[in-house]
Protein backbone atom coordinates (compact mmCIF):
# COMPACT_ATOMS: atom_id res chain seq x y z
CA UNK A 1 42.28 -90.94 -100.63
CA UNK A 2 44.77 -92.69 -97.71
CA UNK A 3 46.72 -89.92 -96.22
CA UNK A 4 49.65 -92.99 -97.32
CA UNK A 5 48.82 -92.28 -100.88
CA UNK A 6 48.63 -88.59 -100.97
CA UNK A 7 52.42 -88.15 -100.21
CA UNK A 8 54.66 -90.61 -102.94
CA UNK A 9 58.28 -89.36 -101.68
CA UNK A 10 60.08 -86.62 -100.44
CA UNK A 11 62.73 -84.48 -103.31
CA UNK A 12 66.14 -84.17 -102.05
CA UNK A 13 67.87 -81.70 -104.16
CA UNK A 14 70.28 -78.72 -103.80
CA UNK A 15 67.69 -76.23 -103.23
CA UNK A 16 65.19 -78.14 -101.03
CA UNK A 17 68.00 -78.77 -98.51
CA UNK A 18 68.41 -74.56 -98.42
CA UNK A 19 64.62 -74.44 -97.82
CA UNK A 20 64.88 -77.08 -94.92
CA UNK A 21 66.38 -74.33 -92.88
CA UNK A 22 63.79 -72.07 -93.43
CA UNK A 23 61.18 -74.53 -92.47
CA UNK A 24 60.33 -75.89 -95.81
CA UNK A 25 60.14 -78.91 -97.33
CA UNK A 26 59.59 -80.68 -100.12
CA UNK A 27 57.61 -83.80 -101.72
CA UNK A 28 56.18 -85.39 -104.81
CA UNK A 29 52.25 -85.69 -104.20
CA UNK A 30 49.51 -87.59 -106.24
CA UNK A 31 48.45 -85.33 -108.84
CA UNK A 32 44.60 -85.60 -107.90
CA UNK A 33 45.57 -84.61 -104.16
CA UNK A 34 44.84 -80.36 -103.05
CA UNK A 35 46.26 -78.46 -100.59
CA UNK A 36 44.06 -79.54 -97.60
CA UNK A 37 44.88 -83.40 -98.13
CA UNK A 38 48.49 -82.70 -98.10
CA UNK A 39 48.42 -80.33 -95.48
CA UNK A 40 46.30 -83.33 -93.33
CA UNK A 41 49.12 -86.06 -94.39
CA UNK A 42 51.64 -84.48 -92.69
CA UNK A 43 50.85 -83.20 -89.96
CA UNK A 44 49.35 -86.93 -89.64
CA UNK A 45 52.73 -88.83 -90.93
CA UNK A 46 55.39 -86.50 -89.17
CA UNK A 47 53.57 -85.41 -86.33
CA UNK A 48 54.21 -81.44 -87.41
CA UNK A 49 52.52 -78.58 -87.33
CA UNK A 50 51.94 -77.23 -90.92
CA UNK A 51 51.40 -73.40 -91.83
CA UNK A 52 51.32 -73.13 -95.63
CA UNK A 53 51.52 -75.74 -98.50
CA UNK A 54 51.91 -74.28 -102.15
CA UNK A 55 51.22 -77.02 -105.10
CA UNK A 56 53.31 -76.42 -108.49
CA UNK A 57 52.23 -78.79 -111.13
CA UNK A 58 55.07 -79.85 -112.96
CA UNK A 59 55.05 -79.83 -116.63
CA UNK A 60 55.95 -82.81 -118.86
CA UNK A 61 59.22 -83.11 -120.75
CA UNK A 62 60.38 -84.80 -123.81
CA UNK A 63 63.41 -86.61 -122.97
CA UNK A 64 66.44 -88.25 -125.88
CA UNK A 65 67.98 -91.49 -125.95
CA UNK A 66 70.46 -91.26 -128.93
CA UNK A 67 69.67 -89.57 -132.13
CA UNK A 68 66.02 -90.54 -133.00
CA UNK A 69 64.38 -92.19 -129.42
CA UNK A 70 62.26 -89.73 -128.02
CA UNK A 71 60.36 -90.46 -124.94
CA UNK A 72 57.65 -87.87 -122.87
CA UNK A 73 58.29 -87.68 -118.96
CA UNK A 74 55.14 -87.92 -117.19
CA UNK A 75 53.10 -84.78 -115.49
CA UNK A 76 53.74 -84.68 -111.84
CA UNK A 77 53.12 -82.74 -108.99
CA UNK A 78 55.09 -81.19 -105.94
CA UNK A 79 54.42 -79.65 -102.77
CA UNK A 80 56.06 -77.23 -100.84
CA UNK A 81 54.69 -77.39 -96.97
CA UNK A 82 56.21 -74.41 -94.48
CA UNK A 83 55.80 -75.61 -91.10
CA UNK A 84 55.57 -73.82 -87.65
CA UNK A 85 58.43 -72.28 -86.15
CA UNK A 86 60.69 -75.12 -84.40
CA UNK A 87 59.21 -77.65 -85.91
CA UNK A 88 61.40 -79.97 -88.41
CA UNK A 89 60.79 -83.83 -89.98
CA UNK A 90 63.85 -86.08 -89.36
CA UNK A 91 63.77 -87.95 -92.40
CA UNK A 92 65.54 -84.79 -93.88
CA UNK A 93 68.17 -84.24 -91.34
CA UNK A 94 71.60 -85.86 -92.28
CA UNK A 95 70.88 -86.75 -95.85
């Protein structure tokens, strides 16, 4: 797998941007990608150093549109990567 595929986007949520100032960060990865590939596309993409990456599959979810639509949000999965002390990606800073 292209270290361009294993990473689909970054999340940019409440909590993430708390985590950003202890080093973490947040992104939505392919689901067949592990912790080594991930760990690989980023120090690759953002030129980082990376200490830890924890993978939380993400369950699906039944969704409602009116009374009677019901519709199944996909399985997905996220990773959390910790990097080295001083290190930070810029696409994160000033969102």
């Amino acid at each position: 797998m292209h270290i361009h595929e294993v990473i689909k986007r970054p999340i940019d949520t409440e909590k993430t941007r708390y985590q950003t100032e202890d080093g973490k960060y947040t992104f939505e990865v392919d689901r067949r990608a592990n912790k080594h590939q991930v760990k690989e596309a980023v120090e690759k993409i953002f030129d980082v150093e990376v200490l830890f990456v924890n993978i939380i599959n993400m369950p699906a979810k039944r969704g409602r549109y009116g009374r009677r639509i019901v519709t199944r949000k996909p399985i997905w999965k996220k990773a959390i990567v910790t990097l080295a002390p001083g290190e930070r990606i810029d696409i994160f800073e000033g969102v």
